[in-house]
PDB file of N, CA and C in Angstrom:
ATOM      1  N   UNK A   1       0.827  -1.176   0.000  1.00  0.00           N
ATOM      2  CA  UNK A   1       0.000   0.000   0.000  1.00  0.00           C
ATOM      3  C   UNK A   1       0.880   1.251   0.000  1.00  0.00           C
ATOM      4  N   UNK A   2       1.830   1.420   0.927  1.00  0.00           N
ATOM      5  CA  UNK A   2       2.742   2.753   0.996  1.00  0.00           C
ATOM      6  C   UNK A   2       3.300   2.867  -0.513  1.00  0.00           C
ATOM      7  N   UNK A   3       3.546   1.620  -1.488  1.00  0.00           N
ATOM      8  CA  UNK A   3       4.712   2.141  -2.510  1.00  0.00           C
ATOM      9  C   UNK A   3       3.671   1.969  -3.738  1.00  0.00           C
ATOM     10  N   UNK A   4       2.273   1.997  -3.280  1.00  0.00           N
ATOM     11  CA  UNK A   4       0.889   1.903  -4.067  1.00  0.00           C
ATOM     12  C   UNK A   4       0.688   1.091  -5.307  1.00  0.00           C
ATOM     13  N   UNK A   5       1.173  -0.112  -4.711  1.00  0.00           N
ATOM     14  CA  UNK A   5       0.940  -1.612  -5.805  1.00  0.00           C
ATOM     15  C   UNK A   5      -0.050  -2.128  -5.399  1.00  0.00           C
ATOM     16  N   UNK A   6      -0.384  -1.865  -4.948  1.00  0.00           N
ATOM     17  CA  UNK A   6      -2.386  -2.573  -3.655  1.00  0.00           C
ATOM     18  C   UNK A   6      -2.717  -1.092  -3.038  1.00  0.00           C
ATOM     19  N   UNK A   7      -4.500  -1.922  -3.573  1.00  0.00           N
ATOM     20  CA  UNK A   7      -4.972  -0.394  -2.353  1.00  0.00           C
ATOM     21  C   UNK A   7      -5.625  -1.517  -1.351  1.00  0.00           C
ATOM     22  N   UNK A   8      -5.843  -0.631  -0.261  1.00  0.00           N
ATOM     23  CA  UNK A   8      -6.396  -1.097   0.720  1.00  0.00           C
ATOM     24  C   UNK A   8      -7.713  -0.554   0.753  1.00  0.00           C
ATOM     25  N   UNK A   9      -8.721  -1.426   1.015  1.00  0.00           N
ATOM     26  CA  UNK A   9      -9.741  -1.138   1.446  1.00  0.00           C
ATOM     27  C   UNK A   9     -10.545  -1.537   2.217  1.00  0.00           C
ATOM     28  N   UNK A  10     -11.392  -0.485   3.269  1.00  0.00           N
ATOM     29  CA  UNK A  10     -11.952  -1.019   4.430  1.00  0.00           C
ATOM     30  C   UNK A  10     -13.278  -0.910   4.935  1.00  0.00           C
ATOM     31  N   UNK A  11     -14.332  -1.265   5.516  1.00  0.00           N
ATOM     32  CA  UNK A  11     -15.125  -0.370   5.886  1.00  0.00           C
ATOM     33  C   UNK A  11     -14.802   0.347   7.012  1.00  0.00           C
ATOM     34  N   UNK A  12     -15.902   1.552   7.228  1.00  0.00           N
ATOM     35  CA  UNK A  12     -15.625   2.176   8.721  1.00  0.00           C
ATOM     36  C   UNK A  12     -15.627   1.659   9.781  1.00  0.00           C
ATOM     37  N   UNK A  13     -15.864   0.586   9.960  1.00  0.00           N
ATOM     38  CA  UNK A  13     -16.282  -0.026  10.939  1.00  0.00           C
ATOM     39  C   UNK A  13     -14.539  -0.395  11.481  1.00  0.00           C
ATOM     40  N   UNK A  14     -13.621   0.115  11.136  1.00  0.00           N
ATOM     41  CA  UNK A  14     -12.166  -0.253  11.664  1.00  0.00           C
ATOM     42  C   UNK A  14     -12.144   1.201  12.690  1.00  0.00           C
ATOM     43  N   UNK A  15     -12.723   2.027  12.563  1.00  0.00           N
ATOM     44  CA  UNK A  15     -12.783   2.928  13.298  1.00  0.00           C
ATOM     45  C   UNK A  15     -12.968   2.601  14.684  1.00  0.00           C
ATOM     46  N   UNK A  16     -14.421   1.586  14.815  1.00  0.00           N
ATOM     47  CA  UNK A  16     -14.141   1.138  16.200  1.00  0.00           C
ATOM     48  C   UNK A  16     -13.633   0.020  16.807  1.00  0.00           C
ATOM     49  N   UNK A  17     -13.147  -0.891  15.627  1.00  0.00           N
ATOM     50  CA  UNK A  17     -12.210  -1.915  16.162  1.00  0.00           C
ATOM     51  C   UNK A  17     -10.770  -1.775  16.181  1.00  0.00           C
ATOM     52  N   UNK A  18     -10.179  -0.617  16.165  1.00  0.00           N
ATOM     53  CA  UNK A  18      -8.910  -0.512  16.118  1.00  0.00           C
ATOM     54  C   UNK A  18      -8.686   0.278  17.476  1.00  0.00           C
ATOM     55  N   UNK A  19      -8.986  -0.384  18.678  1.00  0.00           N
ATOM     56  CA  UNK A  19      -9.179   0.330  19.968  1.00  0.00           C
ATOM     57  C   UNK A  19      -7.527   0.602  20.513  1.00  0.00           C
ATOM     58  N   UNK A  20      -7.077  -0.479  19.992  1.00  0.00           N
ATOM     59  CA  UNK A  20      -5.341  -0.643  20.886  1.00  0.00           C
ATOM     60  C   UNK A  20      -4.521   0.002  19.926  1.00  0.00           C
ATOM     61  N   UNK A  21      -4.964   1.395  19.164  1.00  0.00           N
ATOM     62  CA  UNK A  21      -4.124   1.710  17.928  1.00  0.00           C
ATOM     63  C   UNK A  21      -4.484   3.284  18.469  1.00  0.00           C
ATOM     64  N   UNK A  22      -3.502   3.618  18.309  1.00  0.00           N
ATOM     65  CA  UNK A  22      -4.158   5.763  18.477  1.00  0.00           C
ATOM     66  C   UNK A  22      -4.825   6.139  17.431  1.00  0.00           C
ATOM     67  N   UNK A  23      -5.705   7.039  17.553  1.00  0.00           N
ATOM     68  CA  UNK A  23      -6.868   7.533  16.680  1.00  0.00           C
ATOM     69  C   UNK A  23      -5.433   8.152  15.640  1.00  0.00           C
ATOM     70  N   UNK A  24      -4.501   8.675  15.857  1.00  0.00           N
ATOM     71  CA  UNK A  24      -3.399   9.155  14.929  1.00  0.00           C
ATOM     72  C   UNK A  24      -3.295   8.322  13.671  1.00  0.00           C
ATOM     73  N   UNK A  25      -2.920   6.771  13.913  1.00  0.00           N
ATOM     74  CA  UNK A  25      -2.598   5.929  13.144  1.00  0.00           C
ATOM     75  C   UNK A  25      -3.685   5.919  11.839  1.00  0.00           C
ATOM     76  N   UNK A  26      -4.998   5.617  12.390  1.00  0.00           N
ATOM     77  CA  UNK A  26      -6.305   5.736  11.897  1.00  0.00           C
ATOM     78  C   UNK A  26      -6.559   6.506  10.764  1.00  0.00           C
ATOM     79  N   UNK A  27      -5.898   8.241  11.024  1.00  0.00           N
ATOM     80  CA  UNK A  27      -5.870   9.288  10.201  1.00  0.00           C
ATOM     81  C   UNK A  27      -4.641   8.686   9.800  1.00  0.00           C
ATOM     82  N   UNK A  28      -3.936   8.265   9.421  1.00  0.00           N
ATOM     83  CA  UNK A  28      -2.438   8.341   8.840  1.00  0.00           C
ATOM     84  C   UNK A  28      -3.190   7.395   7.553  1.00  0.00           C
ATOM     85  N   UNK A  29      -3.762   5.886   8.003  1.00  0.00           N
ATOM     86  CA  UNK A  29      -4.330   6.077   6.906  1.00  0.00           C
ATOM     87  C   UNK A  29      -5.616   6.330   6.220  1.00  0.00           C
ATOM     88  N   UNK A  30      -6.162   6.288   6.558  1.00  0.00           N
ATOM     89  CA  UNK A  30      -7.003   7.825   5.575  1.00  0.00           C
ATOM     90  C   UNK A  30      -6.007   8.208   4.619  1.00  0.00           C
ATOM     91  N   UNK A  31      -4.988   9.248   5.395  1.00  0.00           N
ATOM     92  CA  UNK A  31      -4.480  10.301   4.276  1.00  0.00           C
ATOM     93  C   UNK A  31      -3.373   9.200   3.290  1.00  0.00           C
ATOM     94  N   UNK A  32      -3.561   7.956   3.602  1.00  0.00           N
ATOM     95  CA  UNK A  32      -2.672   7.380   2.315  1.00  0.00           C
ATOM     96  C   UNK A  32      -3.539   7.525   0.929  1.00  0.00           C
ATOM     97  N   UNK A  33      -3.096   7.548   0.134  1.00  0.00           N
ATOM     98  CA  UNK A  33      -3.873   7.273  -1.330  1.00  0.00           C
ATOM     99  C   UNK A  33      -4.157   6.018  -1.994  1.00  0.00           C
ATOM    100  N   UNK A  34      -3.360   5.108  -1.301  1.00  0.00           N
ATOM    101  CA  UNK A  34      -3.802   3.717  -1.442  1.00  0.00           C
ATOM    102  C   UNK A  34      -4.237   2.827  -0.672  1.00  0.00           C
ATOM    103  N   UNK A  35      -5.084   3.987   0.096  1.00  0.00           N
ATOM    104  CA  UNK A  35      -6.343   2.909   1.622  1.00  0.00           C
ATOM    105  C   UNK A  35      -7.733   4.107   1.202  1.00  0.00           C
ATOM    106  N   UNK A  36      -8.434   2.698   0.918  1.00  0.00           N
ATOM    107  CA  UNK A  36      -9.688   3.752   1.103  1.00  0.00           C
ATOM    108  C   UNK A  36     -10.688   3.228   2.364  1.00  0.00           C
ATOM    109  N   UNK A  37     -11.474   4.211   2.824  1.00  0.00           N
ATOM    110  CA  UNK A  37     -12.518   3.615   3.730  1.00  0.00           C
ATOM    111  C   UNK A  37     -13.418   3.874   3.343  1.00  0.00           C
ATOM    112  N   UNK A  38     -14.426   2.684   3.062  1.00  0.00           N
ATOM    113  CA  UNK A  38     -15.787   2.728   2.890  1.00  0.00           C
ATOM    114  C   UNK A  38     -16.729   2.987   3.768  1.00  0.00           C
ATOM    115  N   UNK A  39     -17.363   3.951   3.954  1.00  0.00           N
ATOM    116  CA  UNK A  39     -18.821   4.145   5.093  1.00  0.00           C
ATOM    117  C   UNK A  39     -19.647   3.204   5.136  1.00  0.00           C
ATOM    118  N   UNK A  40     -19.894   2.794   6.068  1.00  0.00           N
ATOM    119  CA  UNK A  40     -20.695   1.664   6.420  1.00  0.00           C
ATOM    120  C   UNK A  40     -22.455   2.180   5.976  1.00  0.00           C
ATOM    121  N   UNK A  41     -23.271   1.791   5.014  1.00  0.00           N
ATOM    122  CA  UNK A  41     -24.328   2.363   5.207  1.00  0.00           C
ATOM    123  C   UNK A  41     -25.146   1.118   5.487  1.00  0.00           C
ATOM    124  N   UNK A  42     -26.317   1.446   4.634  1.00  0.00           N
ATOM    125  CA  UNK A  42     -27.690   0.514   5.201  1.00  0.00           C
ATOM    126  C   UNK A  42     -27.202  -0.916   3.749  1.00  0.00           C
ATOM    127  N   UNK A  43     -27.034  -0.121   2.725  1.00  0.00           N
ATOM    128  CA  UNK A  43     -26.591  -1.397   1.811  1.00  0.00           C
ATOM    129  C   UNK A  43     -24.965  -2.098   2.228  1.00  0.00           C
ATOM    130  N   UNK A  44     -24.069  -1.962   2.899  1.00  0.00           N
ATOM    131  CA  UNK A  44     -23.272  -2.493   3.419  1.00  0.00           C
ATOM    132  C   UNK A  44     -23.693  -3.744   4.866  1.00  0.00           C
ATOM    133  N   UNK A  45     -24.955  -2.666   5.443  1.00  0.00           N
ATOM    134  CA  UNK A  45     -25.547  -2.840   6.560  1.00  0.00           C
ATOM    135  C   UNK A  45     -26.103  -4.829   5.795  1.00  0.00           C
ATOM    136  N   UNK A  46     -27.079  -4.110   5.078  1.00  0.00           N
ATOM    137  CA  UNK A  46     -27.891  -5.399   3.919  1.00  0.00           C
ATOM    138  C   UNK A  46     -26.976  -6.747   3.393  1.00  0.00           C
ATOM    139  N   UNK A  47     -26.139  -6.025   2.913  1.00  0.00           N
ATOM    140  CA  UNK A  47     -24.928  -7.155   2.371  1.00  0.00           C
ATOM    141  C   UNK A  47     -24.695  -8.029   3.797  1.00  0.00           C
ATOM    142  N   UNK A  48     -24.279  -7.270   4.620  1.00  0.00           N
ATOM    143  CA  UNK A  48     -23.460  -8.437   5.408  1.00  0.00           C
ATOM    144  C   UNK A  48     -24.384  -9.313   6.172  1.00  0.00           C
ATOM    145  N   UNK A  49     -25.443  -8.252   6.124  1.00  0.00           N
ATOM    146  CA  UNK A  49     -27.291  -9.664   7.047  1.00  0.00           C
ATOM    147  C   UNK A  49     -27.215 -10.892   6.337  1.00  0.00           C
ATOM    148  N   UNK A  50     -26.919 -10.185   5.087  1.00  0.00           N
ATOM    149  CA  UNK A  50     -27.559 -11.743   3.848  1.00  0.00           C
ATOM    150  C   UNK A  50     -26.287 -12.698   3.786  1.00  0.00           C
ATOM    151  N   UNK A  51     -24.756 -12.289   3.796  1.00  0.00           N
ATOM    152  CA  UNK A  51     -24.033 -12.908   4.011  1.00  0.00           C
ATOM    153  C   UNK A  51     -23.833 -14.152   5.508  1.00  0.00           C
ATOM    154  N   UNK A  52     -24.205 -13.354   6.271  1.00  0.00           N
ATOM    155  CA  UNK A  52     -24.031 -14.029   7.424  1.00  0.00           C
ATOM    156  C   UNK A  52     -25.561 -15.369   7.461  1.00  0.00           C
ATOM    157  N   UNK A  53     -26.683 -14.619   6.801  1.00  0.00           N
ATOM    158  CA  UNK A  53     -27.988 -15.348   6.442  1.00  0.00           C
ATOM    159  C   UNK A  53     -27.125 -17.072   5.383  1.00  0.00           C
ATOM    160  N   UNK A  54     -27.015 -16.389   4.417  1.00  0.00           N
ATOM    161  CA  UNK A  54     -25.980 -17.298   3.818  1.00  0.00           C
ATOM    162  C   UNK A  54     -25.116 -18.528   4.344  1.00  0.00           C
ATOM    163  N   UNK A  55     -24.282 -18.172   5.475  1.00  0.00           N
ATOM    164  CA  UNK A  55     -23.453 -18.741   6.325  1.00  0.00           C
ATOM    165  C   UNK A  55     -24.795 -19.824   6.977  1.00  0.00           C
ATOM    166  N   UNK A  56     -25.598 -19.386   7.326  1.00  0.00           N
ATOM    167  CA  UNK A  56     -26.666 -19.970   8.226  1.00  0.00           C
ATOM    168  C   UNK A  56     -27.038 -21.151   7.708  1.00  0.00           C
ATOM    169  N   UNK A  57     -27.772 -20.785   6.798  1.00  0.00           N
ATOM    170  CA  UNK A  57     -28.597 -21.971   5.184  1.00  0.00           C
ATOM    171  C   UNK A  57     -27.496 -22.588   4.805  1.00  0.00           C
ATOM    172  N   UNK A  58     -26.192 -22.394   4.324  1.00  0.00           N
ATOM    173  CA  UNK A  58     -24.901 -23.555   3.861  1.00  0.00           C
ATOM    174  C   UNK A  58     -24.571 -24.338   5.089  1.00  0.00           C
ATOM    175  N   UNK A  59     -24.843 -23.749   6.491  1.00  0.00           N
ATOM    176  CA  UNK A  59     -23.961 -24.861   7.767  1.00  0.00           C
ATOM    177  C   UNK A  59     -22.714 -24.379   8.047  1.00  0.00           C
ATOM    178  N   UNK A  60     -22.310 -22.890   7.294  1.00  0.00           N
ATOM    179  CA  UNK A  60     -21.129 -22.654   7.442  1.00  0.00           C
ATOM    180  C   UNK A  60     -21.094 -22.050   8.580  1.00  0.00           C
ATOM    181  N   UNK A  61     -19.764 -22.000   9.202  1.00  0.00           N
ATOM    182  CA  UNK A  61     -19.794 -21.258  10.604  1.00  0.00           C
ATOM    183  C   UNK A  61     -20.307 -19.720  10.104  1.00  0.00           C
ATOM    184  N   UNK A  62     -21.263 -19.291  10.845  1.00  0.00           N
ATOM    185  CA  UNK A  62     -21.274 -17.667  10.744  1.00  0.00           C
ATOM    186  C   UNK A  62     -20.357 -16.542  11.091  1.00  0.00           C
ATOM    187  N   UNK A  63     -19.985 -15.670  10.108  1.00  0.00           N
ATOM    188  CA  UNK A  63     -19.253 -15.019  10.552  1.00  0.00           C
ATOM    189  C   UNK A  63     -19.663 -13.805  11.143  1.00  0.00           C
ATOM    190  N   UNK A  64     -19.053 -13.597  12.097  1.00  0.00           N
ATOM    191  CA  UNK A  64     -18.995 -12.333  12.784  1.00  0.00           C
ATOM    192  C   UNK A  64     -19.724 -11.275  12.582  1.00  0.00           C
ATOM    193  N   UNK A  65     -20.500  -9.879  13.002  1.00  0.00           N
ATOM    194  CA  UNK A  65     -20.927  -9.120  12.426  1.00  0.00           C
ATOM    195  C   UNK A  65     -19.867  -7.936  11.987  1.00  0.00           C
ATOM    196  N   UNK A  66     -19.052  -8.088  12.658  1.00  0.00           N
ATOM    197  CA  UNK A  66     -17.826  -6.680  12.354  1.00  0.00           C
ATOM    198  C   UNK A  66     -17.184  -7.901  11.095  1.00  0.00           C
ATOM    199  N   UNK A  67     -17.029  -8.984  10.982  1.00  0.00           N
ATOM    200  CA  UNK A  67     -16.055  -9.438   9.745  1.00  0.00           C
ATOM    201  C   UNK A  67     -17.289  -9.321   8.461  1.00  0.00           C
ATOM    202  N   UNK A  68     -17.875  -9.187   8.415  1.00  0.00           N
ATOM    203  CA  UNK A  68     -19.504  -9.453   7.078  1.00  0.00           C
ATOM    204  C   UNK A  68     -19.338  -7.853   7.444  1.00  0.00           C
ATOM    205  N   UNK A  69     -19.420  -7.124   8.249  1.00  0.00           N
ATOM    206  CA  UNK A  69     -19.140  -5.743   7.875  1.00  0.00           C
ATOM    207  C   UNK A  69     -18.253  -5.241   6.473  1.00  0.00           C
ATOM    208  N   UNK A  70     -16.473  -5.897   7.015  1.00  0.00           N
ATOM    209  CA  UNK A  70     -15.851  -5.895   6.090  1.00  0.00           C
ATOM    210  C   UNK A  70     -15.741  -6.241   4.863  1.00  0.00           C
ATOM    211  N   UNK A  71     -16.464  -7.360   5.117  1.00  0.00           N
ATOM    212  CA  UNK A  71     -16.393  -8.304   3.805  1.00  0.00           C
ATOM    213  C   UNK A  71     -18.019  -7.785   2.891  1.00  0.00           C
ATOM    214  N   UNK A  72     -18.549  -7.406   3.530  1.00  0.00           N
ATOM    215  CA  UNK A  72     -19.635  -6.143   2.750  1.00  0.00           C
ATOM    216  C   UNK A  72     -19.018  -4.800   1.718  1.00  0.00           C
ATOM    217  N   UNK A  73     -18.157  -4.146   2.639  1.00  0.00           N
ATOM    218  CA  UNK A  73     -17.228  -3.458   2.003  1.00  0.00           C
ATOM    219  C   UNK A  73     -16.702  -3.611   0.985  1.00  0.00           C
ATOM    220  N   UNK A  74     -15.812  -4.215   1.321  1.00  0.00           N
ATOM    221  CA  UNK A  74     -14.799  -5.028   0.324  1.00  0.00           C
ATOM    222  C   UNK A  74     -15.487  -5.493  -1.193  1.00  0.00           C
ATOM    223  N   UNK A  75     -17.229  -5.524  -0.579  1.00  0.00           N
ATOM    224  CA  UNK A  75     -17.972  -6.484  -2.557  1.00  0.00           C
ATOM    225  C   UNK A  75     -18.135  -5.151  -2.710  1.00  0.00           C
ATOM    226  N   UNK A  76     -18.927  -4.237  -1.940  1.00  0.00           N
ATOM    227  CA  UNK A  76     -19.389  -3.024  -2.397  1.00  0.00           C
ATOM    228  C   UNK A  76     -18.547  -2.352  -3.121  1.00  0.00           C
ATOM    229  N   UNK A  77     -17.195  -1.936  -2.914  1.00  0.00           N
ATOM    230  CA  UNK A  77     -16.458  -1.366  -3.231  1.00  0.00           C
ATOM    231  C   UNK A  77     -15.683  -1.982  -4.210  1.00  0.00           C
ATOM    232  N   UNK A  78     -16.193  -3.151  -4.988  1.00  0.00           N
ATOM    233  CA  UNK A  78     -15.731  -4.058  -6.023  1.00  0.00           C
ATOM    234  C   UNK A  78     -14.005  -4.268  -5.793  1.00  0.00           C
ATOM    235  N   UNK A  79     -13.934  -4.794  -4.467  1.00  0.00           N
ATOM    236  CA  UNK A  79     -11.957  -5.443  -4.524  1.00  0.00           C
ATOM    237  C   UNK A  79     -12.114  -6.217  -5.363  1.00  0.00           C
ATOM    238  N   UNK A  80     -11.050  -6.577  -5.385  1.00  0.00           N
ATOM    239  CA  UNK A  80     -10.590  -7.860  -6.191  1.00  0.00           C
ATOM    240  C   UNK A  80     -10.270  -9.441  -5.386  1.00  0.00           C
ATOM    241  N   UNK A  81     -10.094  -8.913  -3.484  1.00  0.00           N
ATOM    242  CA  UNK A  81      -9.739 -10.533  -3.394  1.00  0.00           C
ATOM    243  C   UNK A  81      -9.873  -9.166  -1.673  1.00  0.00           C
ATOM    244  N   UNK A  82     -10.161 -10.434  -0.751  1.00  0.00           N
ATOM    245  CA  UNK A  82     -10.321 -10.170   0.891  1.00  0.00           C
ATOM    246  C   UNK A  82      -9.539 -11.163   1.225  1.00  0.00           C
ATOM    247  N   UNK A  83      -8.330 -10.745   2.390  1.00  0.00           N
ATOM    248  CA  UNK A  83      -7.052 -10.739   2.609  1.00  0.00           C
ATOM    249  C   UNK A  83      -7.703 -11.321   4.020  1.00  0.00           C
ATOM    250  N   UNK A  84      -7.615 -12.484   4.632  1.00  0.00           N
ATOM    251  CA  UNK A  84      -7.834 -12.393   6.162  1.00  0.00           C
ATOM    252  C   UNK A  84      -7.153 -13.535   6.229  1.00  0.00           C
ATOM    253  N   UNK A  85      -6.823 -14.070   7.793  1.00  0.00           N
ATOM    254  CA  UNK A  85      -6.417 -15.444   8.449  1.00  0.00           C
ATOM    255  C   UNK A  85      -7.491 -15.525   9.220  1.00  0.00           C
ATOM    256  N   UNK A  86      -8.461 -15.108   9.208  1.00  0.00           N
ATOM    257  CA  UNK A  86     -10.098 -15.782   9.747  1.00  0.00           C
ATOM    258  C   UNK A  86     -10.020 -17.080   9.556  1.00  0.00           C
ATOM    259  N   UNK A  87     -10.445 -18.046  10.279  1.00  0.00           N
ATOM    260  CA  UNK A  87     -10.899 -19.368   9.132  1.00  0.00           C
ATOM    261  C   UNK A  87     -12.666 -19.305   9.244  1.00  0.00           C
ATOM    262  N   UNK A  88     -13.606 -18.500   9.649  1.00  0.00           N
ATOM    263  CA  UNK A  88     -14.480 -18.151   9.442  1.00  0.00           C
ATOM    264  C   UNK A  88     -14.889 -17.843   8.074  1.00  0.00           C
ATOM    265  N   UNK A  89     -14.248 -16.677   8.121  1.00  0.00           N
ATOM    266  CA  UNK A  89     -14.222 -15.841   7.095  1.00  0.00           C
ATOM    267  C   UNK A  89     -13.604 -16.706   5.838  1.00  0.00           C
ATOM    268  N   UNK A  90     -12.607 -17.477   5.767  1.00  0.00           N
ATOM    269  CA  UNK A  90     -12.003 -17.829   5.137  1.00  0.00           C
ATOM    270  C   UNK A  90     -13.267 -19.397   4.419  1.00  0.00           C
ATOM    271  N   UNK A  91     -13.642 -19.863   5.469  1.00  0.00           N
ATOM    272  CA  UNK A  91     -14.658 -20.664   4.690  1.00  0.00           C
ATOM    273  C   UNK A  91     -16.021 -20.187   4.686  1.00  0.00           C
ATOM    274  N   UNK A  92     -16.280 -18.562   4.330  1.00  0.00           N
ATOM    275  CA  UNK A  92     -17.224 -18.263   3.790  1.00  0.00           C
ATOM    276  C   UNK A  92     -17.044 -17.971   2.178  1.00  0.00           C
ATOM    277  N   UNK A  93     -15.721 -18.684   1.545  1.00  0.00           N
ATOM    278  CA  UNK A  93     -15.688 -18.453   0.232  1.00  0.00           C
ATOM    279  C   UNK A  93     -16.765 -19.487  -0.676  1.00  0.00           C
ATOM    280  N   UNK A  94     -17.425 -20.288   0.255  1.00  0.00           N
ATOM    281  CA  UNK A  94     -18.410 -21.277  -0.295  1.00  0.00           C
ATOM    282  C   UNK A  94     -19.793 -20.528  -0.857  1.00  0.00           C
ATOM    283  N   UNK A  95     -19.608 -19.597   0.305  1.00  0.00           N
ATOM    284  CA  UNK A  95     -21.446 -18.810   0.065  1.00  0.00           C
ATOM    285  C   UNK A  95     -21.152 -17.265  -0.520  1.00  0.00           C
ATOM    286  N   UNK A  96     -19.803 -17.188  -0.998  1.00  0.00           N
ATOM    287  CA  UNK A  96     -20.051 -15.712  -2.151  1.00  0.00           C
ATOM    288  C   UNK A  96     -19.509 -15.955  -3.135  1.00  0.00           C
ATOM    289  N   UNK A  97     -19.336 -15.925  -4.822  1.00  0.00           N
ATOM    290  CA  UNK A  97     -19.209 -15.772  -5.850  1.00  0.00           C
ATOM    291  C   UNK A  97     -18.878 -14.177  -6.056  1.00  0.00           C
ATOM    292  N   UNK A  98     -18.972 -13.699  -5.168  1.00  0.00           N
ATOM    293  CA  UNK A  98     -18.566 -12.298  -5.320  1.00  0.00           C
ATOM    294  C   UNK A  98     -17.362 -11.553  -5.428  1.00  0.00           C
ATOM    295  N   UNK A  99     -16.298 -12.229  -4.567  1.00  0.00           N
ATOM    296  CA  UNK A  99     -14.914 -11.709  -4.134  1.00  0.00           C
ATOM    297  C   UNK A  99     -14.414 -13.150  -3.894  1.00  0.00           C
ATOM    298  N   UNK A 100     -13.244 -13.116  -4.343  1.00  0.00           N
ATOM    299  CA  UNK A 100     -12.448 -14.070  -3.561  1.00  0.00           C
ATOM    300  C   UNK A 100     -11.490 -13.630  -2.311  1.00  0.00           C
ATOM    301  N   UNK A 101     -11.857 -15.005  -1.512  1.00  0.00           N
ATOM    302  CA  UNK A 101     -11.202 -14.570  -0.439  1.00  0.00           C
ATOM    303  C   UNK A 101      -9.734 -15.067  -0.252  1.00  0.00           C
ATOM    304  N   UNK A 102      -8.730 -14.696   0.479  1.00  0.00           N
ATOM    305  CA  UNK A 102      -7.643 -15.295   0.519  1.00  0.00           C
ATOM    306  C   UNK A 102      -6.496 -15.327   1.734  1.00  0.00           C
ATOM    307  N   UNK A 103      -5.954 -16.386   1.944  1.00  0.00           N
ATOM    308  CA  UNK A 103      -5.150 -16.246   3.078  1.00  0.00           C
ATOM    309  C   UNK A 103      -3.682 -15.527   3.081  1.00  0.00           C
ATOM    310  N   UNK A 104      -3.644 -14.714   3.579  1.00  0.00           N
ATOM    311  CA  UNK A 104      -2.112 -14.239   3.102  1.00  0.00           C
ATOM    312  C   UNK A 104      -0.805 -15.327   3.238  1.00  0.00           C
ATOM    313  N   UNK A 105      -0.169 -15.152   2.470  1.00  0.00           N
ATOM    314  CA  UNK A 105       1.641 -16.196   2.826  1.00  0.00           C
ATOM    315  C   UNK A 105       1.979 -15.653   4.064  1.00  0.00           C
ATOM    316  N   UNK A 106       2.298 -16.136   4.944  1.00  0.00           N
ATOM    317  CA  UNK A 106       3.379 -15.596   6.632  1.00  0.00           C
ATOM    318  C   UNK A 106       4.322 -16.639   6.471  1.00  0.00           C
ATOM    319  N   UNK A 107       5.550 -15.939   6.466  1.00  0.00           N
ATOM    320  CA  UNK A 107       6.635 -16.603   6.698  1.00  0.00           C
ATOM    321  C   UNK A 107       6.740 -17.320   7.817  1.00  0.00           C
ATOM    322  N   UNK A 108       7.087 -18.442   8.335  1.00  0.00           N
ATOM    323  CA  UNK A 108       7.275 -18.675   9.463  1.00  0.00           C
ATOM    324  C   UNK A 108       8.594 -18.692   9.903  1.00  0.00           C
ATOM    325  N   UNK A 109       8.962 -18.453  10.954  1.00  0.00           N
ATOM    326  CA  UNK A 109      10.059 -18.706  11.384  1.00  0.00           C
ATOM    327  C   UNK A 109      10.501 -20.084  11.728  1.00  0.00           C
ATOM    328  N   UNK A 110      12.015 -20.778  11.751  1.00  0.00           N
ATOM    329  CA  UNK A 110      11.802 -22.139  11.973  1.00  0.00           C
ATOM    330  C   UNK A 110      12.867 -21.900  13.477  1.00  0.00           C
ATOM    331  N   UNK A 111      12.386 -22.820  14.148  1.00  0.00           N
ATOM    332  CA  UNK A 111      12.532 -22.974  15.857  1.00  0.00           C
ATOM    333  C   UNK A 111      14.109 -24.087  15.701  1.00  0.00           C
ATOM    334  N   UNK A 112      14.773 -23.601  16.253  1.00  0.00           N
ATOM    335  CA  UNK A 112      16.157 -24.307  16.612  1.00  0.00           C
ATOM    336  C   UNK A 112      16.068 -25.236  17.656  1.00  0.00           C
ATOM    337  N   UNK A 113      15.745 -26.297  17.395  1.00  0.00           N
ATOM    338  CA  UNK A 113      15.867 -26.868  19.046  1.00  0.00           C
ATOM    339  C   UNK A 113      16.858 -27.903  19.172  1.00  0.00           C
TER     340      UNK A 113
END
């Protein structure tokens, strides 16, 4: 995002889950050009009911209301792919055709013993 090969995008709703972060950070990005935040409205609101509705009717674990927040966002705002290590979230790629979802690579470190 800083060297703007990916944008980021979020809904507002990071506003109130980013409690252990200073409201500073928050504005820092905002003012990047490659993070956008999406306002949470009533059709974000809609998306994520029916998603999580979705989750219900497949047997899939339901996800969260702050993660179907995001992942509302994320269709609304037409991404291209939702970035999480949820495994919630991660096996709600059954019940959207909308976005793909994806796990990021983490390096691991390997333990010397």
């Amino acid at each position: 995002m800083l060297t703007s090969k990916v944008e980021i995008v979020s809904g507002s709703v990071l506003i109130t889950e980013l409690i252990k972060v200073p409201r500073e950070y928050i504005e820092s990005l905002k003012a990047c050009p490659a993070f956008e935040m999406v306002q949470t409205n009533d059709s974000v609101y809609n998306l994520a009911r029916d998603l999580r509705e979705r989750c219900r009717a497949n047997g899939t674990s339901v996800i969260k209301t702050p993660d179907a927040l995001h992942l509302a966002s994320a269709i609304l705002s037409r991404a291209d792919e939702f970035w999480t290590t949820d495994g919630r979230i991660l096996n709600a790629q059954v019940i959207t055709s909308e976005i793909k979802i994806c796990k990021p690579h983490v390096e691991q470190l390997r333990l010397i013993l």
